[in-house]
Protein backbone atom coordinates (compact mmCIF):
# COMPACT_ATOMS: atom_id res chain seq x y z
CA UNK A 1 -18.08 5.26 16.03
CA UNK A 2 -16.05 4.25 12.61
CA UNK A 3 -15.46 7.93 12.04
CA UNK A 4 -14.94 9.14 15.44
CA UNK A 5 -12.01 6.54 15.81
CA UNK A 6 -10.48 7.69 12.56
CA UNK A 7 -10.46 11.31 13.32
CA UNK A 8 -9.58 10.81 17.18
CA UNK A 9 -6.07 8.93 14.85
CA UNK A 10 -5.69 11.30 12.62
CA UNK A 11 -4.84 13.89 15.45
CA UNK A 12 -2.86 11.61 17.09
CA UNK A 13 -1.07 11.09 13.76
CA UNK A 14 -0.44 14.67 13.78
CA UNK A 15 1.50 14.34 16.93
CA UNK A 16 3.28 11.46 15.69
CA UNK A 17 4.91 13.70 13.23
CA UNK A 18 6.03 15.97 15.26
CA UNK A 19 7.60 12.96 17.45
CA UNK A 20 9.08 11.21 14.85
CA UNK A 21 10.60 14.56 13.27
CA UNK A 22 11.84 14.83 16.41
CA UNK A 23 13.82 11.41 16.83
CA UNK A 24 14.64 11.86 13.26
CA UNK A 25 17.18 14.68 14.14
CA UNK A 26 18.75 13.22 16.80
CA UNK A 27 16.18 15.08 19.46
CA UNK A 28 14.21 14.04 22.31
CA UNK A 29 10.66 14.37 21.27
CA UNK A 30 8.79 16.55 23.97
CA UNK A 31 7.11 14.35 26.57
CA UNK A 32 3.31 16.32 26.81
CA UNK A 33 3.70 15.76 23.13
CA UNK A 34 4.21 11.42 23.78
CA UNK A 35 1.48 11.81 26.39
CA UNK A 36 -0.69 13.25 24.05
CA UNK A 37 -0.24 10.69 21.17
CA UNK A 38 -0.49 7.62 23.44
CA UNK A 39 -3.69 8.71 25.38
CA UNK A 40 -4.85 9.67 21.50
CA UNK A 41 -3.83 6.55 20.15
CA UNK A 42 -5.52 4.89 23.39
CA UNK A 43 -8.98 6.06 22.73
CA UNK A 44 -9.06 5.71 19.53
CA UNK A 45 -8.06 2.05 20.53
CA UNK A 46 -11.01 2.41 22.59
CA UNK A 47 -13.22 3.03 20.12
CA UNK A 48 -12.72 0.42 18.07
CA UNK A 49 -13.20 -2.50 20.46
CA UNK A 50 -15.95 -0.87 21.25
CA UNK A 51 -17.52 -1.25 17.69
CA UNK A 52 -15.89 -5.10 17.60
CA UNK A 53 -17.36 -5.70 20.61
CA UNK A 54 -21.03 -4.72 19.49
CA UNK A 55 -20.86 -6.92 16.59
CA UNK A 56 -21.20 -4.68 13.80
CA UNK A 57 -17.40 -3.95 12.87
CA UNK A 58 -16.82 -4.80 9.21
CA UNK A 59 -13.16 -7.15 8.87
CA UNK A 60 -11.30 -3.98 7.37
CA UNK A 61 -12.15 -2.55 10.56
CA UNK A 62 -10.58 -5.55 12.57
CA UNK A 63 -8.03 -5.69 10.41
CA UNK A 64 -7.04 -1.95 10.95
CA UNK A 65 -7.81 -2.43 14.68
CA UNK A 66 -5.08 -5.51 15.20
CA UNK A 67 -2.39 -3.05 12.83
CA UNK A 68 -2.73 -0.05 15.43
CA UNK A 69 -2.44 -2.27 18.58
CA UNK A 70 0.13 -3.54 16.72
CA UNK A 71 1.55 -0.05 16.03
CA UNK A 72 0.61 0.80 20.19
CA UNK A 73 2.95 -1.59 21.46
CA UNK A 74 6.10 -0.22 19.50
CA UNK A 75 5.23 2.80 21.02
CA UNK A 76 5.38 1.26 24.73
CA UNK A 77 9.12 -0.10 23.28
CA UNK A 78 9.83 3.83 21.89
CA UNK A 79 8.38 4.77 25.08
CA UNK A 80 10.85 2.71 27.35
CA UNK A 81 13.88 4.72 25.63
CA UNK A 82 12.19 7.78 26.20
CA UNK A 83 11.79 7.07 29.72
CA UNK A 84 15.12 5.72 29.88
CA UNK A 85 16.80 9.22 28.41
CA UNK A 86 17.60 7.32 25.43
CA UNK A 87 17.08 8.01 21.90
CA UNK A 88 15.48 5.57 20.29
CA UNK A 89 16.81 3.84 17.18
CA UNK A 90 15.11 5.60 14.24
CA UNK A 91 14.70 2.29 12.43
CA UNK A 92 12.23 1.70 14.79
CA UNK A 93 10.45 5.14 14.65
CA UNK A 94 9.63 4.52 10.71
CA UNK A 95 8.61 0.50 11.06
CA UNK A 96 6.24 2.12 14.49
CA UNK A 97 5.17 4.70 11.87
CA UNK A 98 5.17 2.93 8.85
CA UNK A 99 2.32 0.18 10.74
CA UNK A 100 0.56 2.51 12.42
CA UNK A 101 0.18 4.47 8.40
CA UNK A 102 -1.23 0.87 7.37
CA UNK A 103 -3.37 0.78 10.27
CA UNK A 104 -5.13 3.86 9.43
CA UNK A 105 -5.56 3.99 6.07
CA UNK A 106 -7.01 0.10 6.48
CA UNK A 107 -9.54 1.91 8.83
CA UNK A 108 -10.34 5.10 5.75
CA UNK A 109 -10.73 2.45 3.76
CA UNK A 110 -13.82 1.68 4.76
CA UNK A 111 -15.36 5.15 4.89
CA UNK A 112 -14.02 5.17 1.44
């Protein structure tokens, strides 16, 4: 389940990129692209309560779970400016990025 999680975030990480690279230049980041990352980010969410729940998630798992929920709500935020035809401040973009980074490599960590 570990391993699903981390590759279903790795593709979403992918599309974060592209988001971010996006925002970075003073762009509106393409909406099936947001879409995509959130319901990404979502199941890979998912997946990891799903392993807490059953009792068998090491901490570094939990740990990595509470940074990407973490991570998921600054995207609702970065979300509301997108919605609102807003760009987003990019300050915001990197710390969303920069947690959601933490997040995952606190969840390879334990593969590793």
């Amino acid at each position: 389940m570990l391993t699903y999680a981390i590759v279903v975030f790795a593709v979403a990480a992918v599309g974060g990129l592209v988001l971010a690279a996006h925002v970075l230049r003073n762009k509106f980041a393409p909406w099936a692209v947001s879409v995509l990352h959130a319901l990404l980010g979502a199941a890979g969410l998912i997946l990891l309560i799903t392993l807490i729940v059953q009792g068998n998630a090491p901490q570094q798992a939990v740990i990595g779970f509470a940074l990407l929920l973490l991570a998921a709500l600054g995207g609702f935020f970065l979300a509301s400016f997108h919605a609102r035809r807003k760009l987003p401040p990019k300050a915001i973009v990197v710390i969303h990025a920069g947690v959601a980074v933490v997040g995952f490599l606190t969840l390879a960590s334990v593969l590793l």
